[in-house]
Protein backbone atom coordinates (compact mmCIF):
# COMPACT_ATOMS: atom_id res chain seq x y z
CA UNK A 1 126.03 72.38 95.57
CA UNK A 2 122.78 74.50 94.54
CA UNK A 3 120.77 73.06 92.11
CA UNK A 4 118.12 75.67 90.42
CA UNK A 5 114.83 74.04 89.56
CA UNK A 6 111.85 75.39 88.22
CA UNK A 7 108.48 75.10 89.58
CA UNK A 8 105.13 73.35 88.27
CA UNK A 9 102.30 74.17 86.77
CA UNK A 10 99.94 72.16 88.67
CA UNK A 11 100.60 72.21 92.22
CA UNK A 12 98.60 70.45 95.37
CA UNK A 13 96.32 72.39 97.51
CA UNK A 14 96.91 74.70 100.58
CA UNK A 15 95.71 72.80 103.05
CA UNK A 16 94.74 73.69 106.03
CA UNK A 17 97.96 75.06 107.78
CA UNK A 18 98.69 78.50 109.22
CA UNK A 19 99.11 80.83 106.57
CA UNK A 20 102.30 82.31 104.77
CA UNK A 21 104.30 84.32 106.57
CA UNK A 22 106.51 85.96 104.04
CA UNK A 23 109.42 86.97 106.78
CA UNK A 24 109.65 82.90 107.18
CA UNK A 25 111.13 82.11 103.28
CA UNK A 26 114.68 81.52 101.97
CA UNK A 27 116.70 84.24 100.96
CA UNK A 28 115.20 87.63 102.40
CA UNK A 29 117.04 89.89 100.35
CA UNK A 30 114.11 89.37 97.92
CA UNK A 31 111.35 90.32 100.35
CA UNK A 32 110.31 93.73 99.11
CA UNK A 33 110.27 92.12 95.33
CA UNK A 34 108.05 89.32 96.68
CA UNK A 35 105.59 91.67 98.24
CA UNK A 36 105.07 93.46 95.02
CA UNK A 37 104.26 90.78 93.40
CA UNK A 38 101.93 89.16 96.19
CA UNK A 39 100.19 92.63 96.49
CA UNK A 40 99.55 93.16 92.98
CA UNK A 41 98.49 89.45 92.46
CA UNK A 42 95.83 89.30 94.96
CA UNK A 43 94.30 92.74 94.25
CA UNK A 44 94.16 91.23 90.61
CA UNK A 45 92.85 88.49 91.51
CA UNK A 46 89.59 90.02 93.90
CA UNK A 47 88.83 92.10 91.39
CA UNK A 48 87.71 91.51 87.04
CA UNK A 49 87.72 88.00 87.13
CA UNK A 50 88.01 88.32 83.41
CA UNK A 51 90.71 90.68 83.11
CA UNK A 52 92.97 88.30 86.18
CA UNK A 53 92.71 85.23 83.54
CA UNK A 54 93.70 86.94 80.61
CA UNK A 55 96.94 88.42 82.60
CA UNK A 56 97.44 85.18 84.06
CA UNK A 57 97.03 83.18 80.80
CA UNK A 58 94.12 80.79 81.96
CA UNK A 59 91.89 78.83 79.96
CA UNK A 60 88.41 78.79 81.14
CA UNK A 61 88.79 75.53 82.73
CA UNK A 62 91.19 77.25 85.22
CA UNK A 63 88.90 80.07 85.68
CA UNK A 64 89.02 78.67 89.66
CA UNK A 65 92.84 79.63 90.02
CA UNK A 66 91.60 83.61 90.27
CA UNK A 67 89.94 82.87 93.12
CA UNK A 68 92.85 80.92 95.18
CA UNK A 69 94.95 83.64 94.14
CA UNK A 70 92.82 86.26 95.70
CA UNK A 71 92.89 84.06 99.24
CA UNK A 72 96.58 83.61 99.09
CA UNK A 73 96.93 86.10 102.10
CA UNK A 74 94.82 83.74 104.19
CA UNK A 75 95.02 80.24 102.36
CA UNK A 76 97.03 77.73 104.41
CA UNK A 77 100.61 77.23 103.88
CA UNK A 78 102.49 73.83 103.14
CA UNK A 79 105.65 73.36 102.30
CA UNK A 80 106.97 74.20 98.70
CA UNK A 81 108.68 70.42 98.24
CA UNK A 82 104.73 69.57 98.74
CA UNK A 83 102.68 72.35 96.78
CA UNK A 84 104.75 71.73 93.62
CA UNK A 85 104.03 68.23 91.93
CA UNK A 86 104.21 67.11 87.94
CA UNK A 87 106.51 64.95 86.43
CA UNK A 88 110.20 66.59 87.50
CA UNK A 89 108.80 66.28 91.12
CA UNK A 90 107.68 62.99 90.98
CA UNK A 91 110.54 61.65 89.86
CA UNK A 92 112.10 63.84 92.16
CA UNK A 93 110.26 62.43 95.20
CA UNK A 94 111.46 64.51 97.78
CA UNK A 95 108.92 62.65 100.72
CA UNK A 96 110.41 58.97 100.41
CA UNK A 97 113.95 60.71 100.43
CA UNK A 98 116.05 59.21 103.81
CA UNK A 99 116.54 61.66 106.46
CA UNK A 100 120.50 62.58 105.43
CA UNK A 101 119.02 63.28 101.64
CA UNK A 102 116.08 65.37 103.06
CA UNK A 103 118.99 67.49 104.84
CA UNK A 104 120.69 67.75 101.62
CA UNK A 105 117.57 68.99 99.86
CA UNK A 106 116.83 71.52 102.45
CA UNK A 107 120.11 73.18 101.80
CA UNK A 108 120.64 73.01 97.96
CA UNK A 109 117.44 72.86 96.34
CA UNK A 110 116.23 76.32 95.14
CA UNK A 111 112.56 76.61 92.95
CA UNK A 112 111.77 79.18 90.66
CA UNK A 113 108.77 81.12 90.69
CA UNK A 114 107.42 83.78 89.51
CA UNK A 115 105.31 84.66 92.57
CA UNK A 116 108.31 83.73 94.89
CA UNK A 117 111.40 84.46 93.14
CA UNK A 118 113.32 81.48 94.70
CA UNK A 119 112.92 79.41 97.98
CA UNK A 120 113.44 76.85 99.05
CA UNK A 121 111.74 73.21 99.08
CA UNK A 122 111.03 73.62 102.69
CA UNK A 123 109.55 77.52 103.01
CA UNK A 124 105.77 76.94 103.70
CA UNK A 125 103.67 78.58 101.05
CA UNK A 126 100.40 78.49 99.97
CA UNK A 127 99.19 77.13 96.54
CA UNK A 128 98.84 79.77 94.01
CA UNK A 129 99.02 80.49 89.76
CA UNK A 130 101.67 82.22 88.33
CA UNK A 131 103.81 81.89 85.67
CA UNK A 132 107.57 83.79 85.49
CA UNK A 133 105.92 84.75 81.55
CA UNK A 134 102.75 86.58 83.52
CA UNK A 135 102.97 90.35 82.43
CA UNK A 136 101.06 92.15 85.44
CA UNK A 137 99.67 95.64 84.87
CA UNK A 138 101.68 97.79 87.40
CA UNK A 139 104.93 95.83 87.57
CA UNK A 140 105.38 94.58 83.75
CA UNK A 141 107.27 91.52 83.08
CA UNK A 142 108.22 89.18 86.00
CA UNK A 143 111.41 88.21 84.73
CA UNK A 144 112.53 91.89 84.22
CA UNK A 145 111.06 92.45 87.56
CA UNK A 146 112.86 90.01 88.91
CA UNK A 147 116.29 90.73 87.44
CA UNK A 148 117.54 93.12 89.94
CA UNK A 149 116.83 91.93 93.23
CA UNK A 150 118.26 88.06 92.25
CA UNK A 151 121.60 90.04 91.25
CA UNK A 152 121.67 90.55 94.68
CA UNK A 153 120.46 87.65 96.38
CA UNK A 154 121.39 84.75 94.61
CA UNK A 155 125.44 85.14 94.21
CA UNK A 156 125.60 84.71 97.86
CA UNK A 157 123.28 81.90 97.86
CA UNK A 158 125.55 80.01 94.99
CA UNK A 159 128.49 80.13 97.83
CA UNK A 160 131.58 78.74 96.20
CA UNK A 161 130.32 75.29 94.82
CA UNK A 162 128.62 74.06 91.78
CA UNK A 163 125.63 75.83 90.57
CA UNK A 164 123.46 73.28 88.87
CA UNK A 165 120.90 74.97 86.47
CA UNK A 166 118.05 72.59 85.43
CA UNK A 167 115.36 75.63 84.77
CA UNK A 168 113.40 76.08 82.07
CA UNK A 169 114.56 79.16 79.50
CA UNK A 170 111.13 81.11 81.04
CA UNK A 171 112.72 81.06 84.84
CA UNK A 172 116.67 81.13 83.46
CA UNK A 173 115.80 84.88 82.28
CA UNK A 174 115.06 85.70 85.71
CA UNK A 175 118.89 85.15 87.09
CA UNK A 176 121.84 84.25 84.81
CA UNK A 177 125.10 83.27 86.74
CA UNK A 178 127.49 86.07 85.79
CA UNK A 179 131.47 85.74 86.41
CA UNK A 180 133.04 83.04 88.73
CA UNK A 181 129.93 82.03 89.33
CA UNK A 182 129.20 80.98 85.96
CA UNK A 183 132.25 79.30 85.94
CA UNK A 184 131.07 76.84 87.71
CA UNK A 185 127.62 76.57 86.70
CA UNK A 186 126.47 73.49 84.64
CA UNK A 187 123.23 73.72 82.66
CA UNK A 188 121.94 70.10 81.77
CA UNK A 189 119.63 68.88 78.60
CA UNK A 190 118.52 65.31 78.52
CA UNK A 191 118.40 64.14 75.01
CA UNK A 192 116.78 61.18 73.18
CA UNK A 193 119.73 59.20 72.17
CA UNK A 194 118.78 57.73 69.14
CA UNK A 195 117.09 61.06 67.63
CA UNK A 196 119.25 63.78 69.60
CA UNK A 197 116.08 65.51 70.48
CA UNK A 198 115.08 67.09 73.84
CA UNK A 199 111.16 65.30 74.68
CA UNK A 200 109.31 67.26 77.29
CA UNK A 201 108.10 65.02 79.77
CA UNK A 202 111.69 62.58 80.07
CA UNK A 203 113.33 65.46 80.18
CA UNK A 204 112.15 66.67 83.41
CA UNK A 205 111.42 63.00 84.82
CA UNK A 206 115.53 62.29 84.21
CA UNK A 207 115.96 66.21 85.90
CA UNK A 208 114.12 65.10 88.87
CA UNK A 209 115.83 61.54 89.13
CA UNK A 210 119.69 63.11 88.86
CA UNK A 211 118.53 65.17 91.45
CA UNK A 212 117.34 62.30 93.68
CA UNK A 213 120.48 60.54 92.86
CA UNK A 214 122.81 62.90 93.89
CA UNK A 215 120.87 63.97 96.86
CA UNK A 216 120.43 60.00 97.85
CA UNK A 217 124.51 59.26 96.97
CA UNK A 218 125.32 62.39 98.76
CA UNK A 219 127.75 63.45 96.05
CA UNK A 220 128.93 67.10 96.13
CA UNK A 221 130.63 67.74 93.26
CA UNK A 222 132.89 70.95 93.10
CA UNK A 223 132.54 72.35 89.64
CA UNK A 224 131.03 71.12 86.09
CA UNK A 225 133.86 68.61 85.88
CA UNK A 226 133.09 66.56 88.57
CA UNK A 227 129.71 66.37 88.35
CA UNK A 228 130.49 65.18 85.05
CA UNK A 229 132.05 62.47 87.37
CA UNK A 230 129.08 62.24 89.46
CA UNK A 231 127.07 61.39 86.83
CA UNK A 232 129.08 58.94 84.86
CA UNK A 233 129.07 57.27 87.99
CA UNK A 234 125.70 57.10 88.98
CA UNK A 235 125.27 55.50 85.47
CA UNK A 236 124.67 58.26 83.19
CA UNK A 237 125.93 58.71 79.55
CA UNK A 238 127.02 62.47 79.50
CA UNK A 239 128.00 64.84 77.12
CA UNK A 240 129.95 67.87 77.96
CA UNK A 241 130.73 70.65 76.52
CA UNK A 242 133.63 73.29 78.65
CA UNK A 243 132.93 76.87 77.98
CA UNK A 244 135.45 78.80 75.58
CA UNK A 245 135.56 81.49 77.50
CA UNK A 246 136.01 81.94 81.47
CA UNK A 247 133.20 83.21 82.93
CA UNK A 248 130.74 81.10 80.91
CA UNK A 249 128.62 77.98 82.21
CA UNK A 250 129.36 74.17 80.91
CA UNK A 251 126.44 72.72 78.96
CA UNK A 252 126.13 68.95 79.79
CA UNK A 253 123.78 66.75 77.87
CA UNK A 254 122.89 63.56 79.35
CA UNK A 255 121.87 61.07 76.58
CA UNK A 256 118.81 58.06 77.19
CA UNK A 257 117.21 55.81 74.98
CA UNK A 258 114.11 54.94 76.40
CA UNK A 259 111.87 57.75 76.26
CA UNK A 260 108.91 56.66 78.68
């Protein structure tokens, strides 16, 4: 099983570890594109303060990001399970998993990012702002930067289990399962029962506790249907809806009524 998550906004400081060493993270195939991005990021960043937050999108209270994005070269590293917090990874709780569920978490869990591309919850990276909607000057568009390279990289990672996509629409542009792989990709909403509407912050506080719950039960489902299984089981009212054509993901929605 792979399970696609996206990052957080907020995310914990640096620390004071050795710094990143890029050769280190998941999935090398995306090295060069990561590079780009680092290199253009921190010469943005040490230069126009100004002109860095308006390409990054920053209010003036986050004027302070610029600067930790400038250092990112020499800023400690941590790793990624502990830079990225907010409500999916709270619920989530990846440091009061057992041991065996740690294991499974090093192996399946993949973050989004638009600094990063994807690694995993156990590369050691430093704390940094970046957003997969960030535009940069030289290389445009992350997600269109981003396109190619994940093509490559990320089929292999899927191997030949379920693909479970719980990213946000922003990082989903960046890689979309194509082909058998899509076939057994499941992309999951968590809806409001008693309104059928998606609310933010449940949303990714149920994301985070599936996640925990599979990792913690040690299920591997297969495919879509049996994590349809996984999930009934675990106590989940699930909707789901099969593709019509092959080749296409299965869209589950997994209904709650207590939004809180």
């Amino acid at each position: 099983m792979l399970v696609l998550l996206p990052p957080s906004e907020g995310k914990a400081s640096s620390g004071r570890g050795a710094p990143l060493k890029p050769g280190s993270l998941s999935l090398p195939g995306l090295a060069a594109a990561r590079q780009a991005v680092l290199a253009e990021l921190v010469e943005l960043c040490a230069g126009d303060e100004e002109k860095a937050r308006e390409v990054l999108g920053l209010s003036e209270g986050l004027r302070g990001e610029v600067a930790k994005n400038a250092g990112l070269l020499t800023a400690g590293a941590r790793p990624a399970g502990e830079i990225y917090t907010g409500v999916l990874y709270d619920a989530l709780g990846l440091a009061t998993l057992d041991p065996a569920a740690k294991r499974r978490a090093a192996r399946s869990l993949l973050v989004f990012s638009g600094l990063w591309g994807a690694i995993g919850v156990t590369d050691r990276i430093p704390s940094y702002r970046c957003s997969m909607g960030v535009k940069l000057p030289g290389l445009g568009a992350l997600a269109g930067h981003w396109r190619a390279p994940m093509a490559e990289a990320l089929p292999g990672a899927a191997g030949d289990g379920l693909v479970l996509d719980l990213r946000s629409a922003a990082y989903a542009a960046a890689w979309k399962p194509r082909g058998e792989v899509a076939g057994r990709t499941a992309t999951v909403r968590v809806l409001h029962a008693p309104t059928r509407k998606v609310v933010s912050h449940f949303n990714k506080a149920t994301k985070g506790r599936i996640v925990r719950a599979l990792l913690t039960e040690g299920a591997a489902p297969k495919g879509p249907a049996e994590l349809v299984v996984a999930l009934r089981d675990l106590g989940y009212e699930v909707e789901a809806a099969a593709p019509e054509k092959a080749g296409k993901p299965w869209a589950l929605d997994v209904l709650v009524d207590e939004v809180h």
